[in-house]
Protein backbone atom coordinates (compact mmCIF):
# COMPACT_ATOMS: atom_id res chain seq x y z
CA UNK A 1 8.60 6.13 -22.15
CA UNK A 2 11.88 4.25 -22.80
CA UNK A 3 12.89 2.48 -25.67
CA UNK A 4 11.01 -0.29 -26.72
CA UNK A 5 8.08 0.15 -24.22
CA UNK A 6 4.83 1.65 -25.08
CA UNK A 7 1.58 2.25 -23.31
CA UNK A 8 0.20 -1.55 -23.55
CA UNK A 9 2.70 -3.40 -21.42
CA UNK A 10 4.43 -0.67 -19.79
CA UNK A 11 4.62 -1.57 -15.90
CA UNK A 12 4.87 0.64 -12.51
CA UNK A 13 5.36 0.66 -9.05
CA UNK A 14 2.55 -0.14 -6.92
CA UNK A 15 3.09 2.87 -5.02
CA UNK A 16 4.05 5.03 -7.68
CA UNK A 17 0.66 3.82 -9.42
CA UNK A 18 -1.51 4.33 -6.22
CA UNK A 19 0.52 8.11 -6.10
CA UNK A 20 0.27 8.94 -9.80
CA UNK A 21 -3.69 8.21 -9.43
CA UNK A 22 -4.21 10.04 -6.60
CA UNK A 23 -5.94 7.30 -4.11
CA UNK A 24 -3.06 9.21 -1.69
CA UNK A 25 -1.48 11.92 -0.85
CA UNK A 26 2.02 11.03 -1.13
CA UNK A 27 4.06 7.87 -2.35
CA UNK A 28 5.37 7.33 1.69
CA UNK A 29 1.71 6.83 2.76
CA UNK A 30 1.22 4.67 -0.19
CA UNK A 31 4.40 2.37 0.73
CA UNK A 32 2.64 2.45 4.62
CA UNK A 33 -1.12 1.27 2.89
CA UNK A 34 0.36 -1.18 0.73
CA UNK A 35 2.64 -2.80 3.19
CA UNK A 36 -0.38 -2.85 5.79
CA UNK A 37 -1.86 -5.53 3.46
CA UNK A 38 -4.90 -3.71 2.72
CA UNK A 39 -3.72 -3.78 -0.79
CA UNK A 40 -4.50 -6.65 -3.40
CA UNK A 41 -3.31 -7.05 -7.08
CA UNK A 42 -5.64 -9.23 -8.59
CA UNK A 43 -6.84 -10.79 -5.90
CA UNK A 44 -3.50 -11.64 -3.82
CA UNK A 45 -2.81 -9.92 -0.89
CA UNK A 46 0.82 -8.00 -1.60
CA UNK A 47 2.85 -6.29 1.15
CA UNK A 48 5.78 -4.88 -1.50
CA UNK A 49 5.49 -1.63 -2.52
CA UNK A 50 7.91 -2.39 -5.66
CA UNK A 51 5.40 -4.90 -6.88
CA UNK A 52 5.09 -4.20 -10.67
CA UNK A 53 1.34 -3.20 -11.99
CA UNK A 54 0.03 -2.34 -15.89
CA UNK A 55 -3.04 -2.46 -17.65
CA UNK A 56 -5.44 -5.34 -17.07
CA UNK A 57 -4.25 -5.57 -13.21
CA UNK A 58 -7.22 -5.30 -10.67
CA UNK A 59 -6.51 -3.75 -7.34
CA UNK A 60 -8.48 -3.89 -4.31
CA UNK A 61 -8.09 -1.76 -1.37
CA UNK A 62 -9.22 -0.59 2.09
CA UNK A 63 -9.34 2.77 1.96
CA UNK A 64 -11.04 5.86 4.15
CA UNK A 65 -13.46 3.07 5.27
CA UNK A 66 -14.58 1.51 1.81
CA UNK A 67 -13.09 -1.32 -0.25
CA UNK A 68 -12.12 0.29 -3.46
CA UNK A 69 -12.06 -2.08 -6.77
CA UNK A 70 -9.80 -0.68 -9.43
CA UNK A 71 -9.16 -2.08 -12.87
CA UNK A 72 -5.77 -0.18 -14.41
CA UNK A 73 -6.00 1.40 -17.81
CA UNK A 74 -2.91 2.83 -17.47
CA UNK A 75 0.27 3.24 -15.16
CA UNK A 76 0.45 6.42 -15.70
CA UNK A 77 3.98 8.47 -16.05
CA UNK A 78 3.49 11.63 -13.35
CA UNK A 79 1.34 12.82 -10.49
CA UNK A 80 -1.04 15.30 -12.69
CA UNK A 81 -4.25 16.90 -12.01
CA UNK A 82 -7.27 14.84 -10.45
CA UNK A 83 -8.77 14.91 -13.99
CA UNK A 84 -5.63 13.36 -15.57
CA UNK A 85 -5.27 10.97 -12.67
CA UNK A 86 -9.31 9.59 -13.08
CA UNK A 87 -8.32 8.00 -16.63
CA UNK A 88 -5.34 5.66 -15.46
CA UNK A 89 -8.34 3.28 -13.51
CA UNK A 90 -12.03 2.11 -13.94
CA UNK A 91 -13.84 2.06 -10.65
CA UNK A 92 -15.27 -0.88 -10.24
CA UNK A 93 -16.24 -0.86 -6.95
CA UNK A 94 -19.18 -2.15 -5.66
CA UNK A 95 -21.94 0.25 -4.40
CA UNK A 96 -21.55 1.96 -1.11
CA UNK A 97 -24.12 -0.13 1.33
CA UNK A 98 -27.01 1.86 2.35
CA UNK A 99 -27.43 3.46 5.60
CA UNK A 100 -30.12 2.37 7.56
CA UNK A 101 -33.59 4.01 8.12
CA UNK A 102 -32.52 4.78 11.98
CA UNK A 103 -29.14 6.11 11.17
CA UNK A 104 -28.81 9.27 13.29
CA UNK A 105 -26.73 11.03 10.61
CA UNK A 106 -29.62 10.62 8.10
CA UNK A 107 -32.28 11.71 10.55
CA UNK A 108 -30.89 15.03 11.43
CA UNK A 109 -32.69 17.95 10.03
């Protein structure tokens, strides 16, 4: 951390962040997501990937076919293990929607 900042109102990239917590492999496809629009920061749709985010922000995101809900507990500084990368967000995503009864995938033995 620089001078003067510390971990309460420290800021990051939106691509670094979505990098540094793993929700993609690398910070190009991140830039490619975010300027898709299928990235919001607190509810408002944002197609810059230089878009500053801390703790307190909410993201929502389309991604791998679910809508993701993340609060940020922290920005984060590097692009550490998956374990490291699970305490910079809270998932608060809503539950997966049940597949119904019918569903061939289920049904297979």
């Amino acid at each position: 951390m620089g001078a003067g900042e510390n971990g309460t109102n420290r800021r990051e990239r939106l691509d670094r962040f979505l990098f540094f917590a793993r929700a993609v492999k690398s910070r190009t496809l991140a830039q490619k997501l975010i300027e898709t629009g299928a990235v919001r920061v607190n509810s408002e749709r944002t197609t810059s990937s230089d878009r500053k985010v801390g703790a307190g922000d909410v993201l929502t995101m389309q991604l791998r076919g679910r809508i993701l809900v993340w609060r940020i507990l922290d920005p984060g500084t590097r692009r550490g293990p998956a374990s490291e990368a699970q305490t910079l967000y809270q998932d608060i995503s809503p539950p997966a929607p049940d597949r119904p009864d019918n569903d061939p995938v289920r049904t297979r033995q």
